[in-house]
Protein backbone atom coordinates (compact mmCIF):
# COMPACT_ATOMS: atom_id res chain seq x y z
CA UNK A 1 61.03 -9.03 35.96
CA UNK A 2 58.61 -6.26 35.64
CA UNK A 3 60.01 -3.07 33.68
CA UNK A 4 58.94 0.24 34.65
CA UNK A 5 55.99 2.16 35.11
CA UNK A 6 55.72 4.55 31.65
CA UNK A 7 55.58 8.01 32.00
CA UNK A 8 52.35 9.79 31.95
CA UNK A 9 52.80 10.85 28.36
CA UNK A 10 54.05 7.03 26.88
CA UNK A 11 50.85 6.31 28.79
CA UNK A 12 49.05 8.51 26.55
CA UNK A 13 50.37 8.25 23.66
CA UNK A 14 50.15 4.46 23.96
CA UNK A 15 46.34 4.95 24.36
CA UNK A 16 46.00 6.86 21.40
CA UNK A 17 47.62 3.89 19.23
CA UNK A 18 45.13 1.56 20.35
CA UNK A 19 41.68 4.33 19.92
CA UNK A 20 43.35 4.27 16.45
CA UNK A 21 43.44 0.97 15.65
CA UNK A 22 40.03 0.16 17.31
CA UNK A 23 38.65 2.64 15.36
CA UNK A 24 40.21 0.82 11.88
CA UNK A 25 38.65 -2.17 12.84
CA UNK A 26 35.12 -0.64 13.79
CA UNK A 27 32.19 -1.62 11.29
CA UNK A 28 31.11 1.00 8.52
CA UNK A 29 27.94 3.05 9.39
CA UNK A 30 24.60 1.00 8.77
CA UNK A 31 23.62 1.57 5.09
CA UNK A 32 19.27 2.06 6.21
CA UNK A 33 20.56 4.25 8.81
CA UNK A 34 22.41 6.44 6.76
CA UNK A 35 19.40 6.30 4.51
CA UNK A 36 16.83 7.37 6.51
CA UNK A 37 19.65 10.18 8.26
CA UNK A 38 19.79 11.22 4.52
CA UNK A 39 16.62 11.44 3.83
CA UNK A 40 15.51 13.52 7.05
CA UNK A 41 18.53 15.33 6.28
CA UNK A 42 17.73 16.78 2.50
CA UNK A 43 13.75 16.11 2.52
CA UNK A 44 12.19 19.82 1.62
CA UNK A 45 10.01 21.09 4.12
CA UNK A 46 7.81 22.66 2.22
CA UNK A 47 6.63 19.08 0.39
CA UNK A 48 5.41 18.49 3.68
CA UNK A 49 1.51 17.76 4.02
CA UNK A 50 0.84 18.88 -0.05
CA UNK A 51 -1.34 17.35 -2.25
CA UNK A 52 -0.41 16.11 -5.23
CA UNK A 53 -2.19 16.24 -8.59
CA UNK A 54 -5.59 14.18 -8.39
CA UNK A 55 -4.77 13.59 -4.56
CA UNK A 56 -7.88 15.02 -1.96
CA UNK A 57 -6.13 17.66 0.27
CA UNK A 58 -6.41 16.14 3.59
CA UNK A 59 -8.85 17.66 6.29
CA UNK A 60 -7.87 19.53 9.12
CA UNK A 61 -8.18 15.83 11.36
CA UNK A 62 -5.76 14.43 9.24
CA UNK A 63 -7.43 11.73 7.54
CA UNK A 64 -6.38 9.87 4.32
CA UNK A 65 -9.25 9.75 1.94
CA UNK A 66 -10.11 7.18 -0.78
CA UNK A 67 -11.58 9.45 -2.74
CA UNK A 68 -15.01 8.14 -2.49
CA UNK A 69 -17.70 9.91 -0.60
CA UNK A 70 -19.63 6.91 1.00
CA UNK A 71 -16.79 4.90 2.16
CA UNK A 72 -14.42 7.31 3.51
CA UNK A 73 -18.42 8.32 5.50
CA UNK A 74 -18.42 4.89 6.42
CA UNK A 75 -15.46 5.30 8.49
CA UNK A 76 -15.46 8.48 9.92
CA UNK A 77 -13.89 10.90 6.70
CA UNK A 78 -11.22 8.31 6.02
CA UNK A 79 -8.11 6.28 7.36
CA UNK A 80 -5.98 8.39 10.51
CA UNK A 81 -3.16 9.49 8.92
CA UNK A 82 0.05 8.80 11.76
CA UNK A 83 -1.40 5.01 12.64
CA UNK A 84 -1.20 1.13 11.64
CA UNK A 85 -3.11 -0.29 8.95
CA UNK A 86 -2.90 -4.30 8.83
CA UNK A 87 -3.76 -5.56 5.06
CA UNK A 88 -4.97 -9.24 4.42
CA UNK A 89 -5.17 -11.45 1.15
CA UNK A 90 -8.59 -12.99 1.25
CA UNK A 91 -6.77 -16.17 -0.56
CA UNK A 92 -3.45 -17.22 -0.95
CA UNK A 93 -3.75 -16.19 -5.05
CA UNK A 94 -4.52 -12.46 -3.57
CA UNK A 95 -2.00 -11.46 -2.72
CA UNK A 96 -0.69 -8.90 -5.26
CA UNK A 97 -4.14 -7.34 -4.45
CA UNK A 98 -3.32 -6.73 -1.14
CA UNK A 99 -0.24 -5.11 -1.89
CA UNK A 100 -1.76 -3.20 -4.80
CA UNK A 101 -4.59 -2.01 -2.17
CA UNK A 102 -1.61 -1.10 0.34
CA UNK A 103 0.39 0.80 -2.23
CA UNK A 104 -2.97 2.54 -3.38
CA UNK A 105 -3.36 3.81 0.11
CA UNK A 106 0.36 4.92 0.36
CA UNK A 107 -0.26 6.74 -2.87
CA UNK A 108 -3.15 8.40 -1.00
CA UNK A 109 -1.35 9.30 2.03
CA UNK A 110 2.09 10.48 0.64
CA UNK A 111 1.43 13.28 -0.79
CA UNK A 112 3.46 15.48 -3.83
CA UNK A 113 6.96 14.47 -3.13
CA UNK A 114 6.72 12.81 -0.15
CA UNK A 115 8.53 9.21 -0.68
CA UNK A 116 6.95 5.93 0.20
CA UNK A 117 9.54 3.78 1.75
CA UNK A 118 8.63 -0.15 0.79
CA UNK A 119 10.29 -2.80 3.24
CA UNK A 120 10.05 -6.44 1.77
CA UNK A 121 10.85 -9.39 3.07
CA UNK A 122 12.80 -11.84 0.59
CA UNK A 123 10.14 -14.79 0.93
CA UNK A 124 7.57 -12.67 -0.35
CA UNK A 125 9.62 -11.49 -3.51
CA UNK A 126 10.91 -15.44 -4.22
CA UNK A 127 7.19 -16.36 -4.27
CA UNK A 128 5.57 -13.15 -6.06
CA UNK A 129 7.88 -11.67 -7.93
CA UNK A 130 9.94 -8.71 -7.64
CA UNK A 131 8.03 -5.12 -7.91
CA UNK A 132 8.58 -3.87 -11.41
CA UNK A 133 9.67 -0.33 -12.33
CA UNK A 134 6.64 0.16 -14.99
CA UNK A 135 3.94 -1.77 -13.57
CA UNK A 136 4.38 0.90 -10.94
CA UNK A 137 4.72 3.59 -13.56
CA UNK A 138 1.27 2.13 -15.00
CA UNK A 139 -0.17 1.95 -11.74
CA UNK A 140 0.42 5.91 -10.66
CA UNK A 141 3.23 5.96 -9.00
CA UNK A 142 7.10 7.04 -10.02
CA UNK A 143 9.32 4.78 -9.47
CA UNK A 144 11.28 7.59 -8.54
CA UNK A 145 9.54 8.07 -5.38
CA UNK A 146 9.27 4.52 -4.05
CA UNK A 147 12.83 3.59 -1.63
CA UNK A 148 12.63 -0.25 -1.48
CA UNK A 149 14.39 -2.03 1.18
CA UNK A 150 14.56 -6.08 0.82
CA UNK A 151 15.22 -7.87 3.88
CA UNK A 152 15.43 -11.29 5.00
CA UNK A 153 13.18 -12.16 7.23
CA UNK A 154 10.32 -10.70 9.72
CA UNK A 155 12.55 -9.50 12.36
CA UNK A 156 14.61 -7.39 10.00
CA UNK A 157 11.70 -6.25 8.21
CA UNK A 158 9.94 -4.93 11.31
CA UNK A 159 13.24 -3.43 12.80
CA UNK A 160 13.88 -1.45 9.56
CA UNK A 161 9.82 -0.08 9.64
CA UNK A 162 10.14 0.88 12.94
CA UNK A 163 13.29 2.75 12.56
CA UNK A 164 11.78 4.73 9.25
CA UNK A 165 9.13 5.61 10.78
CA UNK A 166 11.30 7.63 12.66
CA UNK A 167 11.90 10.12 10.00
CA UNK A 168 8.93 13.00 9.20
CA UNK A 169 9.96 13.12 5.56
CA UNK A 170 8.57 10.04 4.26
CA UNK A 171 4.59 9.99 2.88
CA UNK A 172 3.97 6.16 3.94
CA UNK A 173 5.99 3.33 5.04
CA UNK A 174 4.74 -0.01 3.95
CA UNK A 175 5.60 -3.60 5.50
CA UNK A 176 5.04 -6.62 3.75
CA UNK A 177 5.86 -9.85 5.42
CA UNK A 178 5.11 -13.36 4.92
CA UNK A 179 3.46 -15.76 6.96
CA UNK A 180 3.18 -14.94 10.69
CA UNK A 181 7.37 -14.40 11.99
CA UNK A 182 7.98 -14.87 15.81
CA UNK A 183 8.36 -11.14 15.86
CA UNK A 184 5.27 -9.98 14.96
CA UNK A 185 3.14 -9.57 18.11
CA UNK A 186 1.01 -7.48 19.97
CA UNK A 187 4.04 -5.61 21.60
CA UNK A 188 5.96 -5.39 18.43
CA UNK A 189 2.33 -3.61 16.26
CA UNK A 190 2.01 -1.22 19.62
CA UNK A 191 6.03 -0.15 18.84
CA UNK A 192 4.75 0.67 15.43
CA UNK A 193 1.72 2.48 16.31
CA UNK A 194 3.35 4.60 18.71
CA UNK A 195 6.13 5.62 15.85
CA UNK A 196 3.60 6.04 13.35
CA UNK A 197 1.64 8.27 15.93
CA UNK A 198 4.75 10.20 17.13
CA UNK A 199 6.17 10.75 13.17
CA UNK A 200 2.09 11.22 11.29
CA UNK A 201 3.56 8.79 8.96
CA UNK A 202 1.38 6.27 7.97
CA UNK A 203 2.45 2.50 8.02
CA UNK A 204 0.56 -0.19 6.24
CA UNK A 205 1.69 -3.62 7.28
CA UNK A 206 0.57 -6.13 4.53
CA UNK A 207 0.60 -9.71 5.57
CA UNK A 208 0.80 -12.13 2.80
CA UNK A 209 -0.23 -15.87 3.46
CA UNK A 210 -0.50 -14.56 7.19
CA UNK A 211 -3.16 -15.63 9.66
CA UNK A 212 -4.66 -12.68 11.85
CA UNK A 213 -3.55 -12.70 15.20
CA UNK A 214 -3.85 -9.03 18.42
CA UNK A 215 -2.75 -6.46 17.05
CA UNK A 216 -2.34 -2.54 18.03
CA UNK A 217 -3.76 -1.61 14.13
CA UNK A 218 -6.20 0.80 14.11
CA UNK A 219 -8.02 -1.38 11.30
CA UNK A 220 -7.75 -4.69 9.45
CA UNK A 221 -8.58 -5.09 5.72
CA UNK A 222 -9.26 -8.19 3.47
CA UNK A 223 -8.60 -7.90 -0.20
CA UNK A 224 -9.36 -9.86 -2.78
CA UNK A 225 -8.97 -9.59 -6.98
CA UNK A 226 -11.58 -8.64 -9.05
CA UNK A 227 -12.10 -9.13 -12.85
CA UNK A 228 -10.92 -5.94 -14.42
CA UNK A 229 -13.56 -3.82 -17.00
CA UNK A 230 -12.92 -3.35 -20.38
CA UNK A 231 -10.79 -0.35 -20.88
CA UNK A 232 -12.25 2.84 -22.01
CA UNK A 233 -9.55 3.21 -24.57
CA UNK A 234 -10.51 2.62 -27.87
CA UNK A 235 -8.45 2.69 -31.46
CA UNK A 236 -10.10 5.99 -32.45
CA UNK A 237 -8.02 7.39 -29.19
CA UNK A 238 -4.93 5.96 -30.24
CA UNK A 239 -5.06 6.57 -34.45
CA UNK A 240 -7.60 9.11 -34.39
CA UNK A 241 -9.64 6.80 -36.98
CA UNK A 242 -12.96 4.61 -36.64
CA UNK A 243 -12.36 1.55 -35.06
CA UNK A 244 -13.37 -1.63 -37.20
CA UNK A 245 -16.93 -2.99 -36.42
CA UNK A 246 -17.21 -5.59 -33.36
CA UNK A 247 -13.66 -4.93 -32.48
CA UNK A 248 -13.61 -5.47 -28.54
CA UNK A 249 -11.45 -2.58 -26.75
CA UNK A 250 -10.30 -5.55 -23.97
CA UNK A 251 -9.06 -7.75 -27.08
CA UNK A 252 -7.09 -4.65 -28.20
CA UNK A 253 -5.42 -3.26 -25.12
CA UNK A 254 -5.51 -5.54 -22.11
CA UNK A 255 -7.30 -5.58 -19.29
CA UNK A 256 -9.19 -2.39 -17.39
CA UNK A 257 -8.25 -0.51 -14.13
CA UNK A 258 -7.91 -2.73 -10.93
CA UNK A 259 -10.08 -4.13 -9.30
CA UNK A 260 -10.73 -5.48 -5.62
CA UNK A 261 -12.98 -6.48 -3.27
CA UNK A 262 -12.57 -4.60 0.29
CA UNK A 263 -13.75 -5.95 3.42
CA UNK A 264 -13.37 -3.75 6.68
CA UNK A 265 -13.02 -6.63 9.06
CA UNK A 266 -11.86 -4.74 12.47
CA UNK A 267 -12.27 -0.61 13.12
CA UNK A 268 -10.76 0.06 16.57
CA UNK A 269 -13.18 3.55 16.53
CA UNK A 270 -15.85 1.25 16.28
CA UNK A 271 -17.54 1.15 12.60
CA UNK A 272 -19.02 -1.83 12.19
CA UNK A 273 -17.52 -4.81 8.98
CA UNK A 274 -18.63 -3.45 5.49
CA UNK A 275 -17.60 -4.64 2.38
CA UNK A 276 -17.13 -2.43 -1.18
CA UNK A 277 -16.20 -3.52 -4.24
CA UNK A 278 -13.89 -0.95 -5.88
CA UNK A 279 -11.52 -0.04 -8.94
CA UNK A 280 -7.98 2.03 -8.49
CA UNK A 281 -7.99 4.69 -11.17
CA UNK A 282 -4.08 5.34 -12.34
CA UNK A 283 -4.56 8.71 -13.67
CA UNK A 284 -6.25 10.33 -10.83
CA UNK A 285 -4.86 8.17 -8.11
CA UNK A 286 -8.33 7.72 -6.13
CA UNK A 287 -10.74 4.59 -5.81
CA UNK A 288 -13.70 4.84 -7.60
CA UNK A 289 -16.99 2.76 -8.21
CA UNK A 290 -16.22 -0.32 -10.25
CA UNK A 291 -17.92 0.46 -14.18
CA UNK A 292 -20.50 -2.00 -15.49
CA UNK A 293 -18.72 -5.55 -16.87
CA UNK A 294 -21.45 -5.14 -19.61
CA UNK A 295 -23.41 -2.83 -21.46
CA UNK A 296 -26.88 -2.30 -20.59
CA UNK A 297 -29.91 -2.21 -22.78
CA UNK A 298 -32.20 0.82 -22.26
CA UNK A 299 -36.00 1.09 -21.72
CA UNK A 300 -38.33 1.45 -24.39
CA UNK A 301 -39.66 5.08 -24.86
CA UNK A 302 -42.76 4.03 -26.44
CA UNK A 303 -43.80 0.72 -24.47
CA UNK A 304 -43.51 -0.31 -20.76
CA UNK A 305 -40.59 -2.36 -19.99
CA UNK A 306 -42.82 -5.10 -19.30
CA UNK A 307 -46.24 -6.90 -20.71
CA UNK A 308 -49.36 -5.54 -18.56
CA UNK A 309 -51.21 -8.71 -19.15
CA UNK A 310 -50.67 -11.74 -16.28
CA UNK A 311 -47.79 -13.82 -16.79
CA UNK A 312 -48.38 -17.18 -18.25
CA UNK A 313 -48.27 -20.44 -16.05
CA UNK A 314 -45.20 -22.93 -16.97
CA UNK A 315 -46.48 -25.89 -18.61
CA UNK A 316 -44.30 -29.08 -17.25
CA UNK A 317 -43.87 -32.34 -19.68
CA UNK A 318 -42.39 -35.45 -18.58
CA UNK A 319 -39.33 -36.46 -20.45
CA UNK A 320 -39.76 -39.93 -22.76
């Protein structure tokens, strides 16, 4: 037998007991999301679109310069800030150099205090290595100012770009995935495009041991490692004395600045493939023009270069 009907206010309070306990059992607010709520939250406005020391203030177009006059020329004053940029390894063994290349350009586009906001997916760090607090001190950047997100696979890793990119406050966002995940496709590089367009932030997707496939990016880079100058350091720098006779500075302190080799393979504004080789200077957080691997003998001042006379002809033997 059915009892009877409760009264409107056992009814209510009734309801209230079970809000209550649903709201016990409910799941704790997503860590990333409170993250990137934080960070829109307490970012200072007025870090917003400065330069930092040794950083080009950007133009009134918005463009992210490299720092060097006939590449950023080359592609109409630099890389849009607010728009995709997809980052190869020419080989499997390059790439660190792609992601060294991608964090260069974050470096460029973030700004004095902006943050750069690294997602990772796991595969990449088992097989790489994890990103290491003074390497990134070494290469320019404060560890500080680097948020690093490690996710499990491609699906993750895009979800948690696409909701950064949400947030103003951040100088970059960078995306490294391995291989080529079911998620990345031409619909899922258009969602980032239009979040990078709607924020200005500036996402560089880096695709390790990934095969190119459409995409929405406004351009496509290879990158590949270069051998490294000798450093410019020498021990009268460090000890203030003469350093000993036929002492290399590369057998002293390591190798030189890094180095790549950058191919523009795809330019959605239409500049055609070029290909630069280029260093990353740490100190002043630019690319420049690669230094000589050698030094270079000059030209006699009191004798041409060259005899005047004809060259003689090779005289061939046969051997035995």
């Amino acid at each position: 037998m059915l009892g009877a009907a409760p009264s409107p206010r056992e009814a209510r309070l009734w309801g209230d007991q079970r809000r209550g306990a649903l709201a016990g059992r409910r799941k704790p607010k997503h860590g990333f999301g409170a993250l990137i709520a934080s960070m829109r939250k307490h970012a200072a406005r007025s870090a917003i679109g400065t330069a930092a020391p040794g950083l080009d203030a950007q133009d009134e177009a918005g463009k992210v310069s490299f720092g060097m006059p006939h590449i950023d020329e080359a592609i109409g004053g630099g890389l849009p800030r607010g728009a995709l940029h997809e980052v190869f390894g020419a080989r499997a063994a390059d790439g660190v150099a792609a992601a060294a290349f991608g964090l260069g350009l974050a470096c460029r586009a973030s700004g004095a205090d902006r943050p750069i906001l690294w997602v990772r997916q796991d595969m990449v760090a088992r097989e790489y290595g994890e990103l290491y607090g003074p390497g990134l001190q070494e290469f320019g950047l404060s560890p500080e100012k680097m948020v690093l997100v490690r996710l499990r696979d491609g699906l993750q890793a895009l979800r948690a770009g696409h909701e950064a990119l949400r947030c103003s406050a951040l100088g970059a966002v960078v995306i490294e995935l391995w291989g080529n995940p079911k998620a990345l496709d031409l619909r899922a590089t258009q969602k980032l495009a239009r979040a990078a367009a709607r924020s200005r932030v500036s996402v560089f997707l880096i695709r390790i041991m990934g095969q190119a496939q459409p995409s929405a990016a406004l351009s496509r880079w290879s990158v590949a490692a270069l051998r490294s100058g000798p450093p410019e350091l020498s021990l009268k720098d460090v000890i203030g004395k003469e350093a000993p006779m036929g002492a290399p500075a590369s057998a002293l302190f390591g190798p030189g600045l890094p180095a790549f080799r950058l191919d523009l393979l795809r330019h959605r504004a239409g500049f055609p493939p070029r290909c630069w080789h280029v260093e990353w200077n740490c100190e002043r957080l630019i690319f420049q023009e690669p230094a000589l691997s050698r030094a270079v003998a000059a030209l006699p001042a009191d004798r041409p270069a060259a005899p005047g006379g004809p060259v003689a002809p090779l005289v061939w033997r046969r051997a035995g």
